[in-house]
Protein backbone atom coordinates (compact mmCIF):
# COMPACT_ATOMS: atom_id res chain seq x y z
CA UNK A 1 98.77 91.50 97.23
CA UNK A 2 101.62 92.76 95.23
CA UNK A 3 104.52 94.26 97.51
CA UNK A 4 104.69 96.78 95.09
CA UNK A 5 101.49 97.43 94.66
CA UNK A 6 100.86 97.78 98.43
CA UNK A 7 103.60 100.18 98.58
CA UNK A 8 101.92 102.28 96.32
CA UNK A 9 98.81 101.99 98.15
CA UNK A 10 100.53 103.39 101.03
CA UNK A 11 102.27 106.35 98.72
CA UNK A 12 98.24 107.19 97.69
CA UNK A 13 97.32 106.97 100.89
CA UNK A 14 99.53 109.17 102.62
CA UNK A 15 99.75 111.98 99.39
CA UNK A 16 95.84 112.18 99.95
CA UNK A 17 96.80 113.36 103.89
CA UNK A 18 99.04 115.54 102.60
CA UNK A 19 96.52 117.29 100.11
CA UNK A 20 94.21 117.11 102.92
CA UNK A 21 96.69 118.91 105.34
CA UNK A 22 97.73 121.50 102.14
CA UNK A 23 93.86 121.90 101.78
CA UNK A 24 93.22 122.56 105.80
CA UNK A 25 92.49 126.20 107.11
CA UNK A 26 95.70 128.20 108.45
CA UNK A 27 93.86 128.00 111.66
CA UNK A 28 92.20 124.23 111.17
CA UNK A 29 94.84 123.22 114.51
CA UNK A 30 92.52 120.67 115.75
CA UNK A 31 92.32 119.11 112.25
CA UNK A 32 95.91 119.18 111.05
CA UNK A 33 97.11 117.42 114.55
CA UNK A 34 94.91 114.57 113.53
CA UNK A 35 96.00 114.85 109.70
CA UNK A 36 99.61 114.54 111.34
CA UNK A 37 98.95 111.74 113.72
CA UNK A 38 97.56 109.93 110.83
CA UNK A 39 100.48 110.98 108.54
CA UNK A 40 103.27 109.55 111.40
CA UNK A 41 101.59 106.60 111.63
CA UNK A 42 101.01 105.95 108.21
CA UNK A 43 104.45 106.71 107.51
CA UNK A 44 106.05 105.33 110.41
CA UNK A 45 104.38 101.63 109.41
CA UNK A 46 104.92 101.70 105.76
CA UNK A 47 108.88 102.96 106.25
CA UNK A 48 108.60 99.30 108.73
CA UNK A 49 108.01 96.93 106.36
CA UNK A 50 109.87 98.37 103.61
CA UNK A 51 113.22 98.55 105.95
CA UNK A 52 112.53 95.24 107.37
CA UNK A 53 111.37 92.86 104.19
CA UNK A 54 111.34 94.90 100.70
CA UNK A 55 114.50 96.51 100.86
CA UNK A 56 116.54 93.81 101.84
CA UNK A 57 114.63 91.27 99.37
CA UNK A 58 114.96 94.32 96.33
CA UNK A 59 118.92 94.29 97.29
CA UNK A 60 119.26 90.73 96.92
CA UNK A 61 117.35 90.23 93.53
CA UNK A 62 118.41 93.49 92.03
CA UNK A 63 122.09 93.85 93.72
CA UNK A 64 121.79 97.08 90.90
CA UNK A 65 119.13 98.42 93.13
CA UNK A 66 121.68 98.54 96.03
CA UNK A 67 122.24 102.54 96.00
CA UNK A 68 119.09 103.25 95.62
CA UNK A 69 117.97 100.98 98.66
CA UNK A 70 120.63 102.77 100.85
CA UNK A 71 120.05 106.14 99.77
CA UNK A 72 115.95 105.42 100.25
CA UNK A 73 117.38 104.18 104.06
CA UNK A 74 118.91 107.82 104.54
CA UNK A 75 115.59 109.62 103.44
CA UNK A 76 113.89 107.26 105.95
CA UNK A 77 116.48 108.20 108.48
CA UNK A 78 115.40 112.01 107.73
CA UNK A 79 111.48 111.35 107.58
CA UNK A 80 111.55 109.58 110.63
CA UNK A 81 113.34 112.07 113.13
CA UNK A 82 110.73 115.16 111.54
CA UNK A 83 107.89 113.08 112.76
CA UNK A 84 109.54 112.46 116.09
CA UNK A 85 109.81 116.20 116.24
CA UNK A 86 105.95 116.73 114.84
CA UNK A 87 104.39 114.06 117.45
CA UNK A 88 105.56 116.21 120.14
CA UNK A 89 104.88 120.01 118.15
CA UNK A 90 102.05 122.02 118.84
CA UNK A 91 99.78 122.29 115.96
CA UNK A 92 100.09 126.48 116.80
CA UNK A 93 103.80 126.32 116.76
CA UNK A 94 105.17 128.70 114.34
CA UNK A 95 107.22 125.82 112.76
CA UNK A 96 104.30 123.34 112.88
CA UNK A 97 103.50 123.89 109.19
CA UNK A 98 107.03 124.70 108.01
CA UNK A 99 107.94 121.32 109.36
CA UNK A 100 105.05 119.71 107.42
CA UNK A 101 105.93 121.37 104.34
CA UNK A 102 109.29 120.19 104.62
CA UNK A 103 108.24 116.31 105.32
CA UNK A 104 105.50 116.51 102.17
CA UNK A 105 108.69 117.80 99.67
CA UNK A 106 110.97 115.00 101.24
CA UNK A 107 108.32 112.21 101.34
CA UNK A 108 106.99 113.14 97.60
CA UNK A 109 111.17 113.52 96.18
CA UNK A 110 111.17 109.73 97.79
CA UNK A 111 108.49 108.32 96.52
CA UNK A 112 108.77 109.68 92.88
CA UNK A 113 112.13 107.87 93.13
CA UNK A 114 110.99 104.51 94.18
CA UNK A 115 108.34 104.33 91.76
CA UNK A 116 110.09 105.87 88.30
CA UNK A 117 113.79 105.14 88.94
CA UNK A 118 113.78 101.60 90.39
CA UNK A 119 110.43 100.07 91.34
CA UNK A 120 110.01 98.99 87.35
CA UNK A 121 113.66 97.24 87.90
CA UNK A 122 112.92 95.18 91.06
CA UNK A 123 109.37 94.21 89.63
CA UNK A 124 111.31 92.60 86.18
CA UNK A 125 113.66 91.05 88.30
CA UNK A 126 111.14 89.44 90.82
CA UNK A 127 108.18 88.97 89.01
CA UNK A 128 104.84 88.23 90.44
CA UNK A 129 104.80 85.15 92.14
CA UNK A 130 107.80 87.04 94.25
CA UNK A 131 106.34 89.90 94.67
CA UNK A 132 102.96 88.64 95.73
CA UNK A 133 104.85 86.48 98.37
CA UNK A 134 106.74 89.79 99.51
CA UNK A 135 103.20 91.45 99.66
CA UNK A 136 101.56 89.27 101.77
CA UNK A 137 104.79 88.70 104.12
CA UNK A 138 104.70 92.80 104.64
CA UNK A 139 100.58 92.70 104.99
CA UNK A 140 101.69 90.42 107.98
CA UNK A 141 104.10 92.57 109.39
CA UNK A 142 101.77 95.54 109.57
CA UNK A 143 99.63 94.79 112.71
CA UNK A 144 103.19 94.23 115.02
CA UNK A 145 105.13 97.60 112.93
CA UNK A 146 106.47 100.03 115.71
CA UNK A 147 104.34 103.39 115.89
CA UNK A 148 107.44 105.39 117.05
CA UNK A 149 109.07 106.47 114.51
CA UNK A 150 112.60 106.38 116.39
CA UNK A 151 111.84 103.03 117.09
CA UNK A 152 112.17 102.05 113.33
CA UNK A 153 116.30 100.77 112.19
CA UNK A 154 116.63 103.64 109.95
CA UNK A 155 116.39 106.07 112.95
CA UNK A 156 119.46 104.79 114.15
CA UNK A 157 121.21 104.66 110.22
């Protein structure tokens, strides 16, 4: 598969969470923890393999892209530590959902940037034989990504 093409796979996936969350009853606390354990890991794999083998490969085909790679690292580095905080939060926590909220806007601003501003630039630059070798190296990577979110490099950016 196309690496960026699974990437926005992943972006699909994890919006439909988030409409499921938006969509969940102010009181649905049994349902939202799960929504949110899915959402972590979701998120926590997909920010894995883009760190680790898209980012670096976009910087060296696209040295243009280079801004854009390290400011996605610093929204990582912001995504990761609220779903450090929201593993251990208690769905009836008074900040629960304010915290969610917060991660949807953040992950959403990131991943209209990726896929107007500079997506369209690495894919010209790459093209698909690339790309699909990217893909399947990050399809790869998946099964052995941390589930921690402060386990992943941009924690530590």
């Amino acid at each position: 598969m196309d690496a960026i093409v699974l990437l926005k796979d992943d972006h699909k996936t994890v919006e439909k969470l988030f409409k499921e969350f938006e969509g969940a009853g102010e009181r649905a606390y049994k349902k939202k923890r799960d929504l949110v354990d899915q959402i972590i890991e979701e998120l926590t794999v997909h920010a894995h393999i883009e760190e680790q083998i898209f980012y670096p490969a976009a910087r060296e085909s696209v040295p243009e892209t280079s801004d854009h790679v390290l400011e996605s690292v610093e929204e990582h580095h912001v995504v990761v530590w609220m779903l450090s905080e929201l593993a251990g939060l208690d769905p009836q926590d008074e900040r629960f959902d304010a915290k969610v909220t917060v991660l949807i806007e953040n992950v959403r601003h990131h991943v209209e940037e990726e896929e107007q501003e500079w997506f369209p630039q690495v894919r010209e630059a790459m093209g698909r034989k690339r790309l699909q070798e990217l893909g399947e190296e990050m399809e790869k990577a998946r099964p052995g990504a941390p589930k921690d979110p402060l386990a992943l490099s941009s924690a530590r950016a």
